[in-house]
Each structure stands twice: as C-alpha cells, then as structure tokens.
N, C-alpha and C. Protein backbone atom coordinates (compact mmCIF):
# COMPACT_ATOMS: atom_id res chain seq x y z
N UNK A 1 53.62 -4.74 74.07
CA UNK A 1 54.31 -3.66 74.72
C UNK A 1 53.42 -2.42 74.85
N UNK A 2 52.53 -2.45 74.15
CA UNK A 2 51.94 -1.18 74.03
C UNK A 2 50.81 -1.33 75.20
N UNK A 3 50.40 -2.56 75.08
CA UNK A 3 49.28 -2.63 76.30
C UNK A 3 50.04 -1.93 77.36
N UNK A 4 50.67 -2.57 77.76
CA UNK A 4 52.03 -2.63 79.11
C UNK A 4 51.97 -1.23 79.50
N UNK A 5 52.10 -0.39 78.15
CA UNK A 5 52.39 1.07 78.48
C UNK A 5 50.94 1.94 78.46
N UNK A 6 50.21 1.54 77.86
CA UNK A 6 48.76 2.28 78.38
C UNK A 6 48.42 1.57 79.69
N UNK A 7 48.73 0.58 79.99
CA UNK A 7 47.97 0.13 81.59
C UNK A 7 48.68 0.71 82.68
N UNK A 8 50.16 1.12 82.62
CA UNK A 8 50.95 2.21 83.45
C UNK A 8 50.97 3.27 83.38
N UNK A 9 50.14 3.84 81.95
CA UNK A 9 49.81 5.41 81.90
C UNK A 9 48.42 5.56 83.15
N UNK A 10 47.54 4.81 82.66
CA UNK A 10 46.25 4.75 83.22
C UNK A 10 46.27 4.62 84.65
N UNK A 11 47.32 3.44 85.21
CA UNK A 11 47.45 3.57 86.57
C UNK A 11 48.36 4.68 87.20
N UNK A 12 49.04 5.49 86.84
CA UNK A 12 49.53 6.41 86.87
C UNK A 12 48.37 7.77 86.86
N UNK A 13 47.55 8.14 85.52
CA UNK A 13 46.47 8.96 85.97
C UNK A 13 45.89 8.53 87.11
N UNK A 14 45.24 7.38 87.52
CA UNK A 14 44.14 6.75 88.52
C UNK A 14 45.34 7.24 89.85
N UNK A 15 46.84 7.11 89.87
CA UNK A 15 47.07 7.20 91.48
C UNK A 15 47.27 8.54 91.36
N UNK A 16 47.57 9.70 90.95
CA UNK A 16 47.26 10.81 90.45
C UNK A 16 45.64 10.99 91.29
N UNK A 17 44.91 10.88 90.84
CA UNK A 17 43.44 11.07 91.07
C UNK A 17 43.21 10.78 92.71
N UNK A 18 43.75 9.73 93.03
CA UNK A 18 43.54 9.42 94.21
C UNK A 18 44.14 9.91 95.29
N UNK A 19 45.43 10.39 94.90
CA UNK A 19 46.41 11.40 95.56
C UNK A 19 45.22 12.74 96.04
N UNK A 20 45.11 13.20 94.59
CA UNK A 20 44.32 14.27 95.11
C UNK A 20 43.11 14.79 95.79
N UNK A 21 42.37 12.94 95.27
CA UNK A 21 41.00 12.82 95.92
C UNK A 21 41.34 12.64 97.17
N UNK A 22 42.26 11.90 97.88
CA UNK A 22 42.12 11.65 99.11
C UNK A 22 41.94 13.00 100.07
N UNK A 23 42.10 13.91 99.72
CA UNK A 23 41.85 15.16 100.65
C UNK A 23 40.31 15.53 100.87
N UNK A 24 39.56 14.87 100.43
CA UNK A 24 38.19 14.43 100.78
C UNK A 24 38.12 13.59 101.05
N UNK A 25 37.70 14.09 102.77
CA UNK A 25 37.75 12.99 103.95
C UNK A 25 36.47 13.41 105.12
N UNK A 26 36.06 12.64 105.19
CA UNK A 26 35.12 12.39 106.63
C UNK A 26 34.87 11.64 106.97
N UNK A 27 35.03 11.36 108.94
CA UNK A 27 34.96 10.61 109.84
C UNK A 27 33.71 9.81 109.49
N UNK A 28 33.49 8.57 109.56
CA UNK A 28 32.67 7.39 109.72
C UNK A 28 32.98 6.65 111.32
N UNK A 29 32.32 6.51 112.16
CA UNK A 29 32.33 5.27 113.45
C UNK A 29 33.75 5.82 113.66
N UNK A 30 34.17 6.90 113.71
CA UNK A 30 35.64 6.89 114.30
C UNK A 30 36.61 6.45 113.38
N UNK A 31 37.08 6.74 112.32
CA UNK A 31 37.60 6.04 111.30
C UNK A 31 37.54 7.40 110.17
N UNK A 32 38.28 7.32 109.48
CA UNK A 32 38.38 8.03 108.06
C UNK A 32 38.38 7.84 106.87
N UNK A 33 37.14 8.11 106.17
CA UNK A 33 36.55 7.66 105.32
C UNK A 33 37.17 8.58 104.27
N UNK A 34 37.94 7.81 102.36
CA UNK A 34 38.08 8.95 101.91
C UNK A 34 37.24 8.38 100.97
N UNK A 35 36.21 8.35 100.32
CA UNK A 35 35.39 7.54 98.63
C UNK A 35 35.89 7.70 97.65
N UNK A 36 36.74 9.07 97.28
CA UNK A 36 37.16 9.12 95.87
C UNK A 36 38.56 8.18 95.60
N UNK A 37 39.31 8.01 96.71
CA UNK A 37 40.35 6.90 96.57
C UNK A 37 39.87 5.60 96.46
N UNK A 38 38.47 5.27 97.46
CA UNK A 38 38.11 3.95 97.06
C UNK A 38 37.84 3.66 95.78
N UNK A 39 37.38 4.58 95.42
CA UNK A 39 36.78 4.48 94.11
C UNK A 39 37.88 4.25 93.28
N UNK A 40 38.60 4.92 93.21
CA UNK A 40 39.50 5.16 92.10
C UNK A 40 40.49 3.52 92.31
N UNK A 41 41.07 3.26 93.97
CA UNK A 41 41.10 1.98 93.97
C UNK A 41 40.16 0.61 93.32
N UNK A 42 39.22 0.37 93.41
CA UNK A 42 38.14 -0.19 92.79
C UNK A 42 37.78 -0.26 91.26
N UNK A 43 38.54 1.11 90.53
CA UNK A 43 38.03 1.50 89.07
C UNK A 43 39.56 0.55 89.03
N UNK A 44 40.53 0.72 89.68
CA UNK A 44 41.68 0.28 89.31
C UNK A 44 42.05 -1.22 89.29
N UNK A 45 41.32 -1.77 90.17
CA UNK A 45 41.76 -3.18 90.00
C UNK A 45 40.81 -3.84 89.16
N UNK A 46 39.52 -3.62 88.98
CA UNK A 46 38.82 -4.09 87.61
C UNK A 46 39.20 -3.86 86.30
N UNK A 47 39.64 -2.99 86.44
CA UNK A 47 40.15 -2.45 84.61
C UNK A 47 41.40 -3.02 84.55
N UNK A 48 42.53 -2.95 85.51
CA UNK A 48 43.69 -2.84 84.79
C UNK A 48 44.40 -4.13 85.50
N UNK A 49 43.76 -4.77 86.77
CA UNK A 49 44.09 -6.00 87.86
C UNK A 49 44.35 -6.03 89.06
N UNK A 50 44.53 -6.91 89.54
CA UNK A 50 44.63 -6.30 90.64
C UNK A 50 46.53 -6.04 91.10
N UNK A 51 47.17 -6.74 90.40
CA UNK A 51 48.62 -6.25 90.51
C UNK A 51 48.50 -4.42 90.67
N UNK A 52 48.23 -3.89 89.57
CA UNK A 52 47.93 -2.54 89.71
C UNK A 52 47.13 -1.70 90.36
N UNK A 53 45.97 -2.38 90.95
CA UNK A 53 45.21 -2.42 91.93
C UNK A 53 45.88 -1.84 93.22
N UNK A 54 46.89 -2.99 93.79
CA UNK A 54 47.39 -3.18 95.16
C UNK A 54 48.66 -1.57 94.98
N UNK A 55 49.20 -1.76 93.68
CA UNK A 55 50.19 -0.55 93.44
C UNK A 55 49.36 0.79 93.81
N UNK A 56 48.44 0.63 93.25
CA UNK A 56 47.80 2.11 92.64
C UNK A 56 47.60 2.51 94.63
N UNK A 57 46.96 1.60 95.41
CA UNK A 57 46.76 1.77 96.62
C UNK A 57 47.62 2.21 97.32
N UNK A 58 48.68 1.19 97.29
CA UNK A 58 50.00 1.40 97.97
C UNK A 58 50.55 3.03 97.86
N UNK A 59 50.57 3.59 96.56
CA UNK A 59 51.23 4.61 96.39
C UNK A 59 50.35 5.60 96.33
N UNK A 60 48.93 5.71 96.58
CA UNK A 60 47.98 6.92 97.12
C UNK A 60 48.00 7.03 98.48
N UNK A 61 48.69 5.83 99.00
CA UNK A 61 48.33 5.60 100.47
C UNK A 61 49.02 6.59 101.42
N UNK A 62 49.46 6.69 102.69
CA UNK A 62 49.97 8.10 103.30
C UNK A 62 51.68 6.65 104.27
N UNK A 63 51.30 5.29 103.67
CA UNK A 63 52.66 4.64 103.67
C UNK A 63 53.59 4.73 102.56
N UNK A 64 52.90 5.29 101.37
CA UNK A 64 54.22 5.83 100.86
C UNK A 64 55.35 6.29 101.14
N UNK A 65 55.31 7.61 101.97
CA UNK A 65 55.91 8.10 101.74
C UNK A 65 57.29 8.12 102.37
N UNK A 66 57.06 6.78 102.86
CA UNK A 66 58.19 6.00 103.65
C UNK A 66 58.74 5.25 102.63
N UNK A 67 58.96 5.52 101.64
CA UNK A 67 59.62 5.00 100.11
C UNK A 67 60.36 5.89 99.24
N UNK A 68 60.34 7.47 100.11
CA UNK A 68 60.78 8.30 99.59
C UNK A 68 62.29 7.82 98.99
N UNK A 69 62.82 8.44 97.92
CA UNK A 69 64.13 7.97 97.00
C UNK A 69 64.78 7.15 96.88
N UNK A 70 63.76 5.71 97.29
CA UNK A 70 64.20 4.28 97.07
C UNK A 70 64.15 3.81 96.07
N UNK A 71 64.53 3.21 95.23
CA UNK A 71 64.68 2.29 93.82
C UNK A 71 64.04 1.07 94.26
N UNK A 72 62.67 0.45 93.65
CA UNK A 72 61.96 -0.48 94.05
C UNK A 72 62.27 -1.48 93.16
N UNK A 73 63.01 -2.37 92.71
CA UNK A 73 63.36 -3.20 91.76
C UNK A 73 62.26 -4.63 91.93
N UNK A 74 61.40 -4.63 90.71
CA UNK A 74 60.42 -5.39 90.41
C UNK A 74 61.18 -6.29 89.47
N UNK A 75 61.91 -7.36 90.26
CA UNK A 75 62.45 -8.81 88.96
C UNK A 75 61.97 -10.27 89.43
N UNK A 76 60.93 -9.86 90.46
CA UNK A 76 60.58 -11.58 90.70
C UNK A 76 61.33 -12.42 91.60
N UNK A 77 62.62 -11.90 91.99
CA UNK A 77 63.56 -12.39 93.31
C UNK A 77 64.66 -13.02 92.83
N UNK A 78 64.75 -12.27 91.40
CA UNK A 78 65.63 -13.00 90.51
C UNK A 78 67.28 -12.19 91.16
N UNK A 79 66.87 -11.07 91.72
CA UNK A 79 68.71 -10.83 92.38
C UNK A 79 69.08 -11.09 93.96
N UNK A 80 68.94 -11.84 93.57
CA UNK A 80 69.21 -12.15 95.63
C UNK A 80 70.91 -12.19 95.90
C-alpha cells in the first residue's frame, strides 16, 4: 500500500511539473514543441510505468480539460 501511495504522490508532483512546464513552448516544422512535459512524460513512464505514464500525459495534456467535474471510476469494467 505504501508503494501505491508514493507512486501517486510522485505522479502527481511529475503532472504538476508538466502542467507548469508546458508553458515553455516553441514552434518546431510548424508544430509545438513543449521539452519540459516530454521530459517529465518520459521521467514518468520509466520510473513509475507506463500506466502512469499515459495518466501523467493525459492530465498535463490541454484534453483534459474536457474532464472537468467528472468522476473517472477506475474498476476494470467491473460496473457495467
């Protein structure tokens, strides 16, 4: 249990970080480049997996926020 809860603290700092890093941005080939999110994506799925990986992305991403005050229920498809 304790792992469980330092690997959701940590991904929690890391999307934190990336939130804020993403405001460092510059154009590449027409495209928008941000590095400190990659990065922080990248630090995130090696250390902690990539389950948390794909999270940590998802919720730095600017599709968040189309999730605004939804309840995301993570049970595996166990309530259908």
């Amino acid at each position: 249990m304790k792992t469980n809860s330092k690997k959701l603290a940590l991904a929690g700092v890391l999307c934190a970080v990336a939130v804020v890093g993403s405001m460092l941005q510059f154009p590449v080939f027409g495209s928008q480049c941000a590095p400190v999110q990659h990065m922080v994506n990248v630090i995130c799925a090696v250390f902690l997996g990539p389950g948390y990986g794909v999270a940590v992305a998802f919720l730095a991403s600017d599709e968040a926020a189309y999730v605004t005050g939804q309840v995301l229920a993570v049970d595996g498809g166990m309530a259908m």
